[in-house]
PDB file of N, CA and C in Angstrom:
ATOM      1  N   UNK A   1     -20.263 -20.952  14.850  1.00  0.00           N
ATOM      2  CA  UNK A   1     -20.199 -21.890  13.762  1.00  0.00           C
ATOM      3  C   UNK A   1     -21.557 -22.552  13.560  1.00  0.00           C
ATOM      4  N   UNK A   2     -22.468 -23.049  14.625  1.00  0.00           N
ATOM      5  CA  UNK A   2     -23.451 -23.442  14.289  1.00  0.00           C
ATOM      6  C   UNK A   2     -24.618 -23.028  13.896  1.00  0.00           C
ATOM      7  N   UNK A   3     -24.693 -21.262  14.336  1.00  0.00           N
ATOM      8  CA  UNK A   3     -25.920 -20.349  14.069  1.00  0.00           C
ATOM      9  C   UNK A   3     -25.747 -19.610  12.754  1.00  0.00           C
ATOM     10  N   UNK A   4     -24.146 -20.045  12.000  1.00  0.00           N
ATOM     11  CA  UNK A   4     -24.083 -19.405  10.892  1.00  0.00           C
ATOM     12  C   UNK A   4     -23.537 -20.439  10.059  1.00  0.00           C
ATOM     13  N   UNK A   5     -23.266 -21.615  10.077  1.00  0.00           N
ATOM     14  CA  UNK A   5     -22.686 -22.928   9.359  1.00  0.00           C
ATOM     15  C   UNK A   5     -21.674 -22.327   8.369  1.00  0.00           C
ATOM     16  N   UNK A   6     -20.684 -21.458   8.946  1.00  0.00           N
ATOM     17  CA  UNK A   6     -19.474 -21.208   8.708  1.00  0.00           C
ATOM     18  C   UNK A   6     -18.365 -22.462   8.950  1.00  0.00           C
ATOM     19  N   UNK A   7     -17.903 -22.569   8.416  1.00  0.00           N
ATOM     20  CA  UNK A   7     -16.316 -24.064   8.793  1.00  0.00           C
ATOM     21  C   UNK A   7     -15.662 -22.882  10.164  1.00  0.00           C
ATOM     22  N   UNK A   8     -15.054 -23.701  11.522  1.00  0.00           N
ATOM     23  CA  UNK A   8     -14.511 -23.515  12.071  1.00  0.00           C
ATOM     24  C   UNK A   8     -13.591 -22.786  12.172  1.00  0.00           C
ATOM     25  N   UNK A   9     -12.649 -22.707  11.397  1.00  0.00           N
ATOM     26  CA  UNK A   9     -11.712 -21.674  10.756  1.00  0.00           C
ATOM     27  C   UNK A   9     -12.039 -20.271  10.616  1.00  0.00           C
ATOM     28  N   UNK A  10     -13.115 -20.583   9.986  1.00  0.00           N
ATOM     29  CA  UNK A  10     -13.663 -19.194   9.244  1.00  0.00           C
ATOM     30  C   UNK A  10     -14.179 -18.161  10.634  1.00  0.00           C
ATOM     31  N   UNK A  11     -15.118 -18.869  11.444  1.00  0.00           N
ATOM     32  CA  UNK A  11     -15.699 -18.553  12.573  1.00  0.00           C
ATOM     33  C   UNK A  11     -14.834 -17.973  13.762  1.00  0.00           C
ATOM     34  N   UNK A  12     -13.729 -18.833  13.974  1.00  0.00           N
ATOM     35  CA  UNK A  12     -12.593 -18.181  14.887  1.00  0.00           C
ATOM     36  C   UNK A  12     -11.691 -16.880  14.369  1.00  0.00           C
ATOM     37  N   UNK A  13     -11.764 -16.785  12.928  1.00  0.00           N
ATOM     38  CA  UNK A  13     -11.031 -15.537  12.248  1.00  0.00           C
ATOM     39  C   UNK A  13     -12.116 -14.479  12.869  1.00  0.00           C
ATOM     40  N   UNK A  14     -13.480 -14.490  12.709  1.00  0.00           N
ATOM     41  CA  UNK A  14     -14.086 -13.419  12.736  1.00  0.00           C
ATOM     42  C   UNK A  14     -14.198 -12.860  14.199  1.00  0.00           C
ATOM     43  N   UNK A  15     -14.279 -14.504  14.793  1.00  0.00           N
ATOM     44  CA  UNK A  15     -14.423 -13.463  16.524  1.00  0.00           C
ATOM     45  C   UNK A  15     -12.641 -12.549  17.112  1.00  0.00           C
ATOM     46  N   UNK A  16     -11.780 -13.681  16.749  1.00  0.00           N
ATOM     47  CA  UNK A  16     -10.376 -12.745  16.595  1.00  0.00           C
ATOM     48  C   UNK A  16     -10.674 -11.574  16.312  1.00  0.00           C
ATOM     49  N   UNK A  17     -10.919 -10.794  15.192  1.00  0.00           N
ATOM     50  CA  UNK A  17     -11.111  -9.532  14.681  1.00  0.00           C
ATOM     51  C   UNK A  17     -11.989  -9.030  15.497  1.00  0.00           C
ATOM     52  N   UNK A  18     -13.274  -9.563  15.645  1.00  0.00           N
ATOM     53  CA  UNK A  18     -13.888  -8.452  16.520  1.00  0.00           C
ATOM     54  C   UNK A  18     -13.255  -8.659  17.862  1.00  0.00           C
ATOM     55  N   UNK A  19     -12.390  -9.387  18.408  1.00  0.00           N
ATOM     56  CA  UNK A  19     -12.045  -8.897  19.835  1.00  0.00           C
ATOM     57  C   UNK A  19     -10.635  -8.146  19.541  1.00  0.00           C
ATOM     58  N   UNK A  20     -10.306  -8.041  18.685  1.00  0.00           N
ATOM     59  CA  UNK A  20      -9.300  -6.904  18.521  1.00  0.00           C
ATOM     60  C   UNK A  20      -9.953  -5.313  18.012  1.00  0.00           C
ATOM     61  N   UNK A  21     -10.665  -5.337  17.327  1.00  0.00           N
ATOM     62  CA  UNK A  21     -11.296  -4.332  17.254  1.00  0.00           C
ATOM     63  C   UNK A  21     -11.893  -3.809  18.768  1.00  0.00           C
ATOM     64  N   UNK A  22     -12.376  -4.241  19.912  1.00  0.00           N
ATOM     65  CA  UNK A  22     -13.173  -4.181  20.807  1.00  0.00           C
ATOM     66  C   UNK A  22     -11.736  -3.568  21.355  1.00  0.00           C
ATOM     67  N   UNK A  23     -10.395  -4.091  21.153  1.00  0.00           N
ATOM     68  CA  UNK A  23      -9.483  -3.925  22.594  1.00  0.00           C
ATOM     69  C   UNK A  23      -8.852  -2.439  21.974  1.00  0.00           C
ATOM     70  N   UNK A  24      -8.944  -2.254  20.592  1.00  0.00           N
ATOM     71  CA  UNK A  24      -8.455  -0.879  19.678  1.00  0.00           C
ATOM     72  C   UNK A  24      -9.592   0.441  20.074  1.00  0.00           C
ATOM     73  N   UNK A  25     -10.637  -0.374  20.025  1.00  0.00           N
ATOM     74  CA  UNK A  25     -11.537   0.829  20.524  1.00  0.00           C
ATOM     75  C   UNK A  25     -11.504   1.246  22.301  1.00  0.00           C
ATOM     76  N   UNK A  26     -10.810   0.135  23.269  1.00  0.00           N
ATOM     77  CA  UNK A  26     -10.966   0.452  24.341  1.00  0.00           C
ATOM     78  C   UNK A  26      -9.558   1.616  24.530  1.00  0.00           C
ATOM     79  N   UNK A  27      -8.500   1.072  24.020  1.00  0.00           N
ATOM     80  CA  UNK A  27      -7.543   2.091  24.229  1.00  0.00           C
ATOM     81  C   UNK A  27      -7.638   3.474  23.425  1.00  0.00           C
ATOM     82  N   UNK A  28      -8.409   3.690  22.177  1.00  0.00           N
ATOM     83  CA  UNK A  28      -8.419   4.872  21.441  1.00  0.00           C
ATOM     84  C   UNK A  28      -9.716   5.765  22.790  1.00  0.00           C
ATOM     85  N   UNK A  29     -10.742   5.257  23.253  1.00  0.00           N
ATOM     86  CA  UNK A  29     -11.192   5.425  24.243  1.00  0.00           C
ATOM     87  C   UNK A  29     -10.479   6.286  25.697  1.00  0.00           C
ATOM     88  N   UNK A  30     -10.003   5.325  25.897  1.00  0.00           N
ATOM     89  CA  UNK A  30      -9.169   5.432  27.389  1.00  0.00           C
ATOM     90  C   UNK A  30      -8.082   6.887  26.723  1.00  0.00           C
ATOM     91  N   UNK A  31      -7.970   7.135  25.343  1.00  0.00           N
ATOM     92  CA  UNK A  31      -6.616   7.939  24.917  1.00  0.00           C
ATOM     93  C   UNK A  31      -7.396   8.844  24.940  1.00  0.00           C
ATOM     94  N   UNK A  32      -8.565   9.010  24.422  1.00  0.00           N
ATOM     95  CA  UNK A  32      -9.436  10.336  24.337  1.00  0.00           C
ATOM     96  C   UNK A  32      -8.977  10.798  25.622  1.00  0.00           C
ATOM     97  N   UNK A  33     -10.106  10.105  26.575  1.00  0.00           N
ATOM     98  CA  UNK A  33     -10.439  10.432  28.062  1.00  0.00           C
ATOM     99  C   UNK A  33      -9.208  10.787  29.236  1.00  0.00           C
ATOM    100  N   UNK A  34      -7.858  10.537  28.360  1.00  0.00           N
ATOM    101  CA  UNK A  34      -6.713  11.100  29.107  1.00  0.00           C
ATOM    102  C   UNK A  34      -6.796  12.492  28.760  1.00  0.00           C
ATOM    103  N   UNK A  35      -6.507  12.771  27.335  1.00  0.00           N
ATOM    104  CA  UNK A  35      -6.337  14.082  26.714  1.00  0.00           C
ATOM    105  C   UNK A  35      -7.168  14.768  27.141  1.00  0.00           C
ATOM    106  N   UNK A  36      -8.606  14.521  27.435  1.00  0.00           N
ATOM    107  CA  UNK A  36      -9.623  15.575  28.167  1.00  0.00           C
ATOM    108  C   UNK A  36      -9.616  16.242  29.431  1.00  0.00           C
ATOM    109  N   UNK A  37      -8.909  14.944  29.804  1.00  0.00           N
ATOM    110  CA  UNK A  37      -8.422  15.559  31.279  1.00  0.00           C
ATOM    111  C   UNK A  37      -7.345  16.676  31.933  1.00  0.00           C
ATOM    112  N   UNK A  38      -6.523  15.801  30.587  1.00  0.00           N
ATOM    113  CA  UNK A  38      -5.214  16.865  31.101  1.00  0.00           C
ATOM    114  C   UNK A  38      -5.541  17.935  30.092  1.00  0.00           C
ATOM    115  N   UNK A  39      -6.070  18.251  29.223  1.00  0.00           N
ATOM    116  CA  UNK A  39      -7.099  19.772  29.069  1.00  0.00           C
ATOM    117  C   UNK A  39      -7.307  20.705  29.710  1.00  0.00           C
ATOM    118  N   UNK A  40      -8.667  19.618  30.620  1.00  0.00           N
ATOM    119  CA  UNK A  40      -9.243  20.648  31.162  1.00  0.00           C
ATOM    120  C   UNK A  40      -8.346  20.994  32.584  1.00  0.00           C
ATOM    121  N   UNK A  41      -7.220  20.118  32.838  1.00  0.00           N
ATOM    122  CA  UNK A  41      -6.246  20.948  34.085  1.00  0.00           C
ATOM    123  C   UNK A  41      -5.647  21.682  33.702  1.00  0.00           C
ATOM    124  N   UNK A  42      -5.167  21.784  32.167  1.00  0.00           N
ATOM    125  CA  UNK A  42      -4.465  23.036  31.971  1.00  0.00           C
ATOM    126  C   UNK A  42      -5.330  24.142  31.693  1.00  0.00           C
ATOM    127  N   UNK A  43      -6.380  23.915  31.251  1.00  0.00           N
ATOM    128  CA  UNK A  43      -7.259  25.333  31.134  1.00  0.00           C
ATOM    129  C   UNK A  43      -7.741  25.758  32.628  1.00  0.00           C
ATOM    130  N   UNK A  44      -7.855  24.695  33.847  1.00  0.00           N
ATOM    131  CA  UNK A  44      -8.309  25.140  34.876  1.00  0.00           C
ATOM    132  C   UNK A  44      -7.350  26.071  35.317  1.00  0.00           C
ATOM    133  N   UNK A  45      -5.754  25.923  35.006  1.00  0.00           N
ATOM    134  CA  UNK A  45      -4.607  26.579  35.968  1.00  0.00           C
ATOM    135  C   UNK A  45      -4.759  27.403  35.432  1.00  0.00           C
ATOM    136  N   UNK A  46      -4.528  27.355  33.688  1.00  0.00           N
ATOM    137  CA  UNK A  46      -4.932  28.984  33.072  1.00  0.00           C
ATOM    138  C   UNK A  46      -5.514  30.382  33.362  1.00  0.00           C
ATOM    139  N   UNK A  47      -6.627  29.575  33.752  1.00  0.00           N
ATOM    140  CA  UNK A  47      -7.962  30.595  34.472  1.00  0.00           C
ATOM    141  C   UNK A  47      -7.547  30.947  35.835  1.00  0.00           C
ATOM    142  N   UNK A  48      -7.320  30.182  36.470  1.00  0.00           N
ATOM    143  CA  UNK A  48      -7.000  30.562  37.823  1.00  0.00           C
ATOM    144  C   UNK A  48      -5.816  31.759  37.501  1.00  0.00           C
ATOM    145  N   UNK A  49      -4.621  31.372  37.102  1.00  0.00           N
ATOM    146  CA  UNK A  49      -3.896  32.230  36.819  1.00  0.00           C
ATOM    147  C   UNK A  49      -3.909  33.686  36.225  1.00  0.00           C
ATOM    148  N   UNK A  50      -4.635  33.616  35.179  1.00  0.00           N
ATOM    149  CA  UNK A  50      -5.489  34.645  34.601  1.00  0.00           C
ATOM    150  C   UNK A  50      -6.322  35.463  35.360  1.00  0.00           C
ATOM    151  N   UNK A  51      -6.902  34.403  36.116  1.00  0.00           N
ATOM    152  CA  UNK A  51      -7.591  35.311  37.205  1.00  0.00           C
ATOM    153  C   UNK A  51      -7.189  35.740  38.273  1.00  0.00           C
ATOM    154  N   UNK A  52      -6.447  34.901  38.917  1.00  0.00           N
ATOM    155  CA  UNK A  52      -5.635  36.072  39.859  1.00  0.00           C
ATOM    156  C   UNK A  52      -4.763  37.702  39.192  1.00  0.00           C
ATOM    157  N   UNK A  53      -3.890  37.254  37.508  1.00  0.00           N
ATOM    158  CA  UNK A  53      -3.804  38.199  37.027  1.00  0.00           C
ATOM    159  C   UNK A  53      -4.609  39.700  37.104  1.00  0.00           C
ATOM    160  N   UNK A  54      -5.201  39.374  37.123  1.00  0.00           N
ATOM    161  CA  UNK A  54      -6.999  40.304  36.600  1.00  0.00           C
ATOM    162  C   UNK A  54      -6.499  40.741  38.074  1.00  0.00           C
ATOM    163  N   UNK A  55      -7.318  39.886  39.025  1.00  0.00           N
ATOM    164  CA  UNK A  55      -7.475  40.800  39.977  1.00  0.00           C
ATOM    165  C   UNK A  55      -7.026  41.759  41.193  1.00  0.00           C
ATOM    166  N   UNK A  56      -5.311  40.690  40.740  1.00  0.00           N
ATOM    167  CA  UNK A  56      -4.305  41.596  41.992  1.00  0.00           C
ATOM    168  C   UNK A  56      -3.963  42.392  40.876  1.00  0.00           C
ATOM    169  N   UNK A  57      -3.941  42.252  39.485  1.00  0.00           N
ATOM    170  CA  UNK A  57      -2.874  42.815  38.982  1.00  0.00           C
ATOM    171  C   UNK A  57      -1.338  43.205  38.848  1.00  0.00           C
ATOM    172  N   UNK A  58      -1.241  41.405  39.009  1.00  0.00           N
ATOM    173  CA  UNK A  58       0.212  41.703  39.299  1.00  0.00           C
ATOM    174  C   UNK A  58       0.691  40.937  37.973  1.00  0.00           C
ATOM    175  N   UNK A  59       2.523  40.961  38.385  1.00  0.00           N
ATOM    176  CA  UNK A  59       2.859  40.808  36.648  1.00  0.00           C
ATOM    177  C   UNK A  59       3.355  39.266  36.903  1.00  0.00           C
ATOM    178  N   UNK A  60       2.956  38.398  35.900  1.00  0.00           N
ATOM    179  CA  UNK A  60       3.094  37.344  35.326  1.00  0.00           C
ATOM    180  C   UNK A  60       4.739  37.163  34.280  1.00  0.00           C
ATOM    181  N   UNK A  61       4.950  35.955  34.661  1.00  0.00           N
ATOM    182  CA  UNK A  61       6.283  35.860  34.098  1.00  0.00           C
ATOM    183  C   UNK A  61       6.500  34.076  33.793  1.00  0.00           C
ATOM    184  N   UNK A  62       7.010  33.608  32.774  1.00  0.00           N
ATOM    185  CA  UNK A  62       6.949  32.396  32.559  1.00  0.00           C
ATOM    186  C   UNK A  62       8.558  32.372  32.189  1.00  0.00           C
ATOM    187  N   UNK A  63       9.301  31.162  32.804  1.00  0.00           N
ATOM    188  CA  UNK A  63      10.801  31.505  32.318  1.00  0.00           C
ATOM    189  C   UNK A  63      11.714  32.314  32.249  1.00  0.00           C
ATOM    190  N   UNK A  64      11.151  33.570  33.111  1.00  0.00           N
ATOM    191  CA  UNK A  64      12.340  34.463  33.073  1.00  0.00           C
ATOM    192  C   UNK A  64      11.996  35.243  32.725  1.00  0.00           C
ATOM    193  N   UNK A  65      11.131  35.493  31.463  1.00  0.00           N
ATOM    194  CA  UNK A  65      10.665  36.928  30.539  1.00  0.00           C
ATOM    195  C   UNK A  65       9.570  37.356  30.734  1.00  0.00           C
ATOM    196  N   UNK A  66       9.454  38.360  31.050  1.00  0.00           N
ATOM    197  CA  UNK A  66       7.729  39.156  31.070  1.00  0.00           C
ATOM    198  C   UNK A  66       6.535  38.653  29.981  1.00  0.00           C
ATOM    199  N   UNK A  67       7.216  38.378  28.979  1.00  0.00           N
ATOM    200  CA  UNK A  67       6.347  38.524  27.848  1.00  0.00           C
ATOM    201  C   UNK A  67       6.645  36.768  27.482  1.00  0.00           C
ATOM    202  N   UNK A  68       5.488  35.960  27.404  1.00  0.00           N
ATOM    203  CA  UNK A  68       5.282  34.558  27.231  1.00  0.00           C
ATOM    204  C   UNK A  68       5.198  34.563  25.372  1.00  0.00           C
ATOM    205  N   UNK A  69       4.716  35.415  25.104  1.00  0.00           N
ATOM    206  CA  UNK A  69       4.948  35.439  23.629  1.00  0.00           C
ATOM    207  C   UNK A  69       5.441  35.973  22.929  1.00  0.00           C
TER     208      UNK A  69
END
């Protein structure tokens, strides 16, 4: 209020907003950095899986059926 001689009112609306903005960006944040994770564990099992595929050559089965697709 005093470095911008805004009325009181006015001054507490704006820091409100930016500390809600600050707490929207920490969770859209934190939401990324989940999804990346659990990514890259499913692409890690993938590969592993895949790769053992490859190299024993043995047969893969998800649910019961040979064929996942």
């Amino acid at each position: 209020m005093q470095q911008t001689g805004m009325p009181q009112a006015d001054a507490e609306k704006r820091v409100d907003a930016a500390e809600h903005a600050r707490k929207a960006t920490l969770i859209a944040a934190f939401l990324a950095a989940a999804t990346l994770a659990i990514g890259c564990a499913a692409a890690c099992g993938a590969a592993s899986l895949g790769g053992r595929h490859r190299d024993e050559n043995t047969l893969v089965v998800f649910w019961g059926s040979r064929r996942f697709w």
